[in-house]
N, C-alpha and C. Protein backbone atom coordinates (compact mmCIF):
# COMPACT_ATOMS: atom_id res chain seq x y z
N UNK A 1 -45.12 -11.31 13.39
CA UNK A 1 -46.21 -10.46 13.82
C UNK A 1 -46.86 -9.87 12.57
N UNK A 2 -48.36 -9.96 12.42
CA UNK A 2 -49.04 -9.29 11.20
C UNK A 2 -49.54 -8.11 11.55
N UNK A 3 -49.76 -7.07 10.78
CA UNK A 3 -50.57 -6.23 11.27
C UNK A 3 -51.73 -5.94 9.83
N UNK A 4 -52.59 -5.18 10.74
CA UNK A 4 -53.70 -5.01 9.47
C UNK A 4 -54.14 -3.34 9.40
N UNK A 5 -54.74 -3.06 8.41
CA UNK A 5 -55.41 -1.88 8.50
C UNK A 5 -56.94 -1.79 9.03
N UNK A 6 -57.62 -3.34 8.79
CA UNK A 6 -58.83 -3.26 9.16
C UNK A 6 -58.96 -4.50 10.08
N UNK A 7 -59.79 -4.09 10.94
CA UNK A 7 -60.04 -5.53 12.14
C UNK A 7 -61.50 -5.66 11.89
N UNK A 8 -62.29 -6.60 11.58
CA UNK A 8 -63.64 -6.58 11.91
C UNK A 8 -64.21 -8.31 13.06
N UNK A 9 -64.13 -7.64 14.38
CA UNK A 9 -64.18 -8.86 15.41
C UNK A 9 -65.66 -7.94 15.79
N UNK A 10 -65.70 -7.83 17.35
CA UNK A 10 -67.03 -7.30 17.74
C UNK A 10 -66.85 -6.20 17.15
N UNK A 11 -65.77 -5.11 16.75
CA UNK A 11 -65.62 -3.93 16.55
C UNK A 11 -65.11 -3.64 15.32
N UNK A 12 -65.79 -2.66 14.35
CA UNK A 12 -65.26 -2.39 12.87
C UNK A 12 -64.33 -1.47 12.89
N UNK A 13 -62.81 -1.36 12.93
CA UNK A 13 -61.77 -0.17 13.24
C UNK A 13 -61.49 -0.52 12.53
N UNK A 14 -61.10 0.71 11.58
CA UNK A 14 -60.66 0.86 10.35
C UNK A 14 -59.69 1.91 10.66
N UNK A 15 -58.18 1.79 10.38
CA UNK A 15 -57.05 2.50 10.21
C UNK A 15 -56.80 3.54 9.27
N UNK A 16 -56.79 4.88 10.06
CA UNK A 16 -57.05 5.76 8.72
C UNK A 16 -58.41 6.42 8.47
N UNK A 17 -59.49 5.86 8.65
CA UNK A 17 -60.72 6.26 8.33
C UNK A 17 -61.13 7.50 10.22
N UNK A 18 -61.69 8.44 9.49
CA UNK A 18 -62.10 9.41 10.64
C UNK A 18 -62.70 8.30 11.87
N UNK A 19 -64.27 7.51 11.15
CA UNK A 19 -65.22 7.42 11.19
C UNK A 19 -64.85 6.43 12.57
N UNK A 20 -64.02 5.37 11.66
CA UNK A 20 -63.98 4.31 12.44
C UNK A 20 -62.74 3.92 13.01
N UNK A 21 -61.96 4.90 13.30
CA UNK A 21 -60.53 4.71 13.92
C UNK A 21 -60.33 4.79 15.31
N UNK A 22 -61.34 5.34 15.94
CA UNK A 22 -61.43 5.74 17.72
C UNK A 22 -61.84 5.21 18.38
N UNK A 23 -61.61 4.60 19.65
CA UNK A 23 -62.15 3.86 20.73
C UNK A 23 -62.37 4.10 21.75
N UNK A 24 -63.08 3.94 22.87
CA UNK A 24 -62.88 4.72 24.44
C UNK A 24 -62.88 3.01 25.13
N UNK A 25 -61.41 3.04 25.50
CA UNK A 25 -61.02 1.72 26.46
C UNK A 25 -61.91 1.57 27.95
N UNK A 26 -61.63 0.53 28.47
CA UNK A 26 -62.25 -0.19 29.86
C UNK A 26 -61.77 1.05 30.99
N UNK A 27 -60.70 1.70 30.69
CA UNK A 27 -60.11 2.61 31.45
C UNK A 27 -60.73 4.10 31.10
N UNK A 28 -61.71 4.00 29.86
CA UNK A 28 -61.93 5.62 29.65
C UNK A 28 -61.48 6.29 29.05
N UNK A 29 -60.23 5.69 28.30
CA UNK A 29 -59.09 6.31 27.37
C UNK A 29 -59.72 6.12 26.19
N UNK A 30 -59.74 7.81 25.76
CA UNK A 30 -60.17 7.81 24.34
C UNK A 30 -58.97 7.62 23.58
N UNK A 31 -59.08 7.03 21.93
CA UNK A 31 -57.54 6.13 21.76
C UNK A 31 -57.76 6.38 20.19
N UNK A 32 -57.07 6.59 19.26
CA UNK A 32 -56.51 6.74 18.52
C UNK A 32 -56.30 5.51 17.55
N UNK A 33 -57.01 4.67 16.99
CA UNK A 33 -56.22 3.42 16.70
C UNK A 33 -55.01 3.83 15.25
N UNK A 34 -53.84 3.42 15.65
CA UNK A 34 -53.08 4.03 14.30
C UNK A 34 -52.49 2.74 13.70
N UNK A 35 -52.58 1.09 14.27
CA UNK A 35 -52.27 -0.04 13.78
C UNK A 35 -52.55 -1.21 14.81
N UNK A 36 -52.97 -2.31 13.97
CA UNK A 36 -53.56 -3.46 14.83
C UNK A 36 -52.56 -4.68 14.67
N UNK A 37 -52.25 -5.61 15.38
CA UNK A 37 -51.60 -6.42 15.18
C UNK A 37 -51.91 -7.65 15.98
N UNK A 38 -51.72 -8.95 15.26
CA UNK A 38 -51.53 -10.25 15.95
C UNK A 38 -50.03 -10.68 16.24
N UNK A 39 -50.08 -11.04 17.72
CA UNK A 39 -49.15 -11.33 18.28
C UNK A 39 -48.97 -13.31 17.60
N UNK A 40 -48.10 -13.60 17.09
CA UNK A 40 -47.96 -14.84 16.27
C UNK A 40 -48.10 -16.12 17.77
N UNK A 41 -46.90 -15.76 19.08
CA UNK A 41 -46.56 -16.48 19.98
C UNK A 41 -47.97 -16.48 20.48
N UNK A 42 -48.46 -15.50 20.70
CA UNK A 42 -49.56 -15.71 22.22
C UNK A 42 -51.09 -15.66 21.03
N UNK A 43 -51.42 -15.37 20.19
CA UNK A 43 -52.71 -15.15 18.72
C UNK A 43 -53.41 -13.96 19.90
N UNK A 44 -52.58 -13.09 20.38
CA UNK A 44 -53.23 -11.57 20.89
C UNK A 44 -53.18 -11.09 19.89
N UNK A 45 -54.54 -9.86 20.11
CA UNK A 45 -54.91 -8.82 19.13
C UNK A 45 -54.25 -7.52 19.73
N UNK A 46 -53.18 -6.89 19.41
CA UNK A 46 -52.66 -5.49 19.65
C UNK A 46 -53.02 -4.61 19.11
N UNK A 47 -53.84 -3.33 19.71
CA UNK A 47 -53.69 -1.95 19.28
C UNK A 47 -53.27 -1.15 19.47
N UNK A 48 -52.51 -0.33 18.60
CA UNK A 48 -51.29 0.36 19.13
C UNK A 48 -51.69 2.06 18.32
N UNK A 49 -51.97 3.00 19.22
CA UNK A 49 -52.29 3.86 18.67
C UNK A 49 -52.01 5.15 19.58
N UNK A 50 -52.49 6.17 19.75
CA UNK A 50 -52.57 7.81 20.81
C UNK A 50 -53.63 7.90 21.80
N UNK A 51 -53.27 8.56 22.43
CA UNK A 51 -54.59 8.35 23.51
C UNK A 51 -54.86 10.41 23.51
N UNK A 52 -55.70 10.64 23.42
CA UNK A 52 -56.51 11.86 24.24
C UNK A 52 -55.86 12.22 25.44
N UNK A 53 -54.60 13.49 26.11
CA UNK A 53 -54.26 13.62 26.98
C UNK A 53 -55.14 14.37 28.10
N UNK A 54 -56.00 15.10 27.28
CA UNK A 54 -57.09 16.74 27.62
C UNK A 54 -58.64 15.24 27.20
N UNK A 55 -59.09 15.52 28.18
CA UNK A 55 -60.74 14.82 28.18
C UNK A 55 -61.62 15.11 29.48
N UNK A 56 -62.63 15.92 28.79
CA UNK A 56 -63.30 16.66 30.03
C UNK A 56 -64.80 16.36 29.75
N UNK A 57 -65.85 16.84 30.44
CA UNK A 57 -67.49 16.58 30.10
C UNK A 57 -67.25 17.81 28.82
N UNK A 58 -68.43 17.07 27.31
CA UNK A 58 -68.62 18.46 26.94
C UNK A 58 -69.70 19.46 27.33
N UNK A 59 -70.87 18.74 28.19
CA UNK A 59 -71.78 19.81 29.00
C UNK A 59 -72.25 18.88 30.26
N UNK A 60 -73.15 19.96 31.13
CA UNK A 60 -73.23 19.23 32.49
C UNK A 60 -74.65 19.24 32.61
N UNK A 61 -75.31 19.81 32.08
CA UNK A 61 -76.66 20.06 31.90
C UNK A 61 -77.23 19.59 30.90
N UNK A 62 -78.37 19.03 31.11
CA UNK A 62 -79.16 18.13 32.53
C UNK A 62 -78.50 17.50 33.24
N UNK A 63 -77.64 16.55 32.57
CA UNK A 63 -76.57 15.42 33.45
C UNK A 63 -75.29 15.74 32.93
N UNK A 64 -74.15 15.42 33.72
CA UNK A 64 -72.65 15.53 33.18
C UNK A 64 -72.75 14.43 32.04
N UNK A 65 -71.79 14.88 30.96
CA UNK A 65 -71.99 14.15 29.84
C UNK A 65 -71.05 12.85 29.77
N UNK A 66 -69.97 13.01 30.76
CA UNK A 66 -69.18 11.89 30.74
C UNK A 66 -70.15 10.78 31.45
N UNK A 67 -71.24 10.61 31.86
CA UNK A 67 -72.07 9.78 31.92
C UNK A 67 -72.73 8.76 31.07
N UNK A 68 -72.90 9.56 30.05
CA UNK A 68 -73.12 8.67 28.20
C UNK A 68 -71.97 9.09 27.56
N UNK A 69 -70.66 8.94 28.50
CA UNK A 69 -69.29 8.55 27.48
C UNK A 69 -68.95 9.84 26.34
N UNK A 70 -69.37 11.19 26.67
CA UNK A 70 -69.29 11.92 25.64
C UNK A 70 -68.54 12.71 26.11
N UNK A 71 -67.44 13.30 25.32
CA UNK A 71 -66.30 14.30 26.04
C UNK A 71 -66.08 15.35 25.20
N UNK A 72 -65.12 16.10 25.50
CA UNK A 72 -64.67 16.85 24.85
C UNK A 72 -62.92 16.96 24.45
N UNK A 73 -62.25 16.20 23.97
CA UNK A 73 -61.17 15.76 23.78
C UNK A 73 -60.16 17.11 23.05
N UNK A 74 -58.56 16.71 23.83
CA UNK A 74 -57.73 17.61 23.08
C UNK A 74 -55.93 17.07 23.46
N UNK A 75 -55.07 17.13 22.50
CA UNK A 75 -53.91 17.12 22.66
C UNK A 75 -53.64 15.56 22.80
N UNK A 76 -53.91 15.48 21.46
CA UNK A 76 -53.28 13.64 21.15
C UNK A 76 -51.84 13.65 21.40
N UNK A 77 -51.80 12.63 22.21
CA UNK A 77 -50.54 12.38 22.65
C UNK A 77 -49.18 12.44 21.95
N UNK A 78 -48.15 12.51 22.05
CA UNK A 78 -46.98 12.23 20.82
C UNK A 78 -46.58 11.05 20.97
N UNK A 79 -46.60 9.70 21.85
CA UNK A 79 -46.08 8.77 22.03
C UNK A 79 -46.80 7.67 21.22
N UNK A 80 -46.57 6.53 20.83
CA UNK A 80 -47.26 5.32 20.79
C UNK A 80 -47.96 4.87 22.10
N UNK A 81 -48.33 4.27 22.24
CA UNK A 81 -49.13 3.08 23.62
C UNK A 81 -49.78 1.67 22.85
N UNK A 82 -50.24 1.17 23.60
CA UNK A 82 -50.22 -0.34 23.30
C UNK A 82 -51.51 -0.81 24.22
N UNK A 83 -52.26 -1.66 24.03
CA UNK A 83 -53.46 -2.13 24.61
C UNK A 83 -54.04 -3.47 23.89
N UNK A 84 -54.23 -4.07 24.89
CA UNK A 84 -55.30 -5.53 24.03
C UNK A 84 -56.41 -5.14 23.67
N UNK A 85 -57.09 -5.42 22.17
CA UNK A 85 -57.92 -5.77 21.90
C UNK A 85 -59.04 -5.96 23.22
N UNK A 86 -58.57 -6.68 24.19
CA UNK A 86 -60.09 -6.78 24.90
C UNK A 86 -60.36 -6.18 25.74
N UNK A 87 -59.63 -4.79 25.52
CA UNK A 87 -60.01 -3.65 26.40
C UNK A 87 -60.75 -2.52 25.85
N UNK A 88 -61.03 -3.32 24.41
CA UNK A 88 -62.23 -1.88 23.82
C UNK A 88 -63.53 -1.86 24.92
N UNK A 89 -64.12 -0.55 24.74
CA UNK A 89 -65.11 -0.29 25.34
C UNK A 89 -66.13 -0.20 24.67
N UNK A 90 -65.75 0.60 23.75
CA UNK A 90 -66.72 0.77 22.44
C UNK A 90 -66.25 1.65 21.27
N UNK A 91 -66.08 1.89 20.27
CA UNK A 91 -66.24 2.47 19.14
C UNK A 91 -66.59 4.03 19.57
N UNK A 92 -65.67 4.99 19.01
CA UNK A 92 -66.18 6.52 19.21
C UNK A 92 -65.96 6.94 17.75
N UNK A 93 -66.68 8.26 17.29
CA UNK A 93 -66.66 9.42 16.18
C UNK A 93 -66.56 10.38 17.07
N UNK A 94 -65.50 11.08 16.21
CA UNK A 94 -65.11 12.32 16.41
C UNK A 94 -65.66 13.84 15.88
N UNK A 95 -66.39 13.85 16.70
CA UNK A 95 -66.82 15.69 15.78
C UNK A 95 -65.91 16.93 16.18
N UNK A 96 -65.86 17.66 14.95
CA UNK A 96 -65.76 19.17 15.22
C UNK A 96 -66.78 20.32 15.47
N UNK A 97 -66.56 20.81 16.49
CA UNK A 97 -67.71 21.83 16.90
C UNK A 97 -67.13 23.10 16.92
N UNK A 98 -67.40 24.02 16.33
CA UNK A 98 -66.81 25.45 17.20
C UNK A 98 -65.00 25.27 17.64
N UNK A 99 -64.29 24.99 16.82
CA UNK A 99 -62.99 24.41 17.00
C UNK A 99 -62.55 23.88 17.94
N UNK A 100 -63.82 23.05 18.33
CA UNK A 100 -63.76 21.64 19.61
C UNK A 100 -63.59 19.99 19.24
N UNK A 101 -63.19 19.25 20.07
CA UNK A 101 -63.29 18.38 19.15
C UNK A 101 -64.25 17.22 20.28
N UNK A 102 -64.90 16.61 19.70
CA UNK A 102 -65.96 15.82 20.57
C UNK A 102 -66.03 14.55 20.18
N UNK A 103 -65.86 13.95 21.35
CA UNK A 103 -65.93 12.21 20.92
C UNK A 103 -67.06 11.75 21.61
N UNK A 104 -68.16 10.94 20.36
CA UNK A 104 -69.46 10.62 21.03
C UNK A 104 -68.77 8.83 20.65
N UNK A 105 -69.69 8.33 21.76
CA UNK A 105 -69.70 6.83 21.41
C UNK A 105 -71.12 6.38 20.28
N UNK A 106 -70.88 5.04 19.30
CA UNK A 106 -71.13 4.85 18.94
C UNK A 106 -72.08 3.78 19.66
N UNK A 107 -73.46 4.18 19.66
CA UNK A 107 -73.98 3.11 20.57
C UNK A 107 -74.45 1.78 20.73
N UNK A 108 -74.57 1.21 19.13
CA UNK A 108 -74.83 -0.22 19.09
C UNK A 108 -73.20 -0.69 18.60
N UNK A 109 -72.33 -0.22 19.32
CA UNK A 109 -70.78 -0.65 19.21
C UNK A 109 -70.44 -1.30 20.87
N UNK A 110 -71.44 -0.21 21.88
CA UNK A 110 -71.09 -0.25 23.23
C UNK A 110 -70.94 -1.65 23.67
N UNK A 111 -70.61 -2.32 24.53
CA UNK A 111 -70.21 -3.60 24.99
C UNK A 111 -70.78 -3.68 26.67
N UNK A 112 -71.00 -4.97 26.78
CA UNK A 112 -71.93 -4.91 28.00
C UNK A 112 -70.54 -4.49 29.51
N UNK A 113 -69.60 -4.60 29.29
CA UNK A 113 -68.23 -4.17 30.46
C UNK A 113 -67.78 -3.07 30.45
């Protein structure tokens, strides 16, 4: 099994880097990437990283914001988790606001699923 620090397929995740380490999965799970790996037997792409336990709208006005994928995230998980590669959704950055923490998606990252 290999693993890498950087993947560049549809999605640029970079391990370690603020910018480009976060994802929001097919499920909505904002995710943590903390290591990527190819599975040697099956040539799967594994990401294995934290997920966001606390994820709420960060405003509702005009529209709820979890509508354009924008939250307000808290309390990274303590566990590992595990996910394929082809369950990214899209690419997120993480801001700090007012000692909040906010995950916007990155929008020419988004994926048509």
């Amino acid at each position: 099994m290999d693993h890498f620090k950087k993947i560049l397929l549809e999605h640029n995740i970079k391990i370690g880097s603020k910018a480009d380490s976060y994802i929001l999965n097919k499920s909505n799970e904002i995710i943590k990437v903390e290591n990527i790996v190819n599975q040697h037997e099956t040539n799967n792409i594994i990401i294995i990283g934290k997920h966001f336990e606390i994820k709420k709208a960060f405003y509702d006005n005009p529209i709820d914001s979890t509508f354009l994928n924008v939250y307000e995230v808290n309390n990274l998980s303590e566990n590992y988790k595990y996910w394929s590669y082809d369950c990214i959704k899209t690419k997120m950055i993480l801001f700090e606001l007012d000692e909040k923490k906010i995950a916007y998606p990155i929008i020419h990252a988004l994926t048509d699923n």
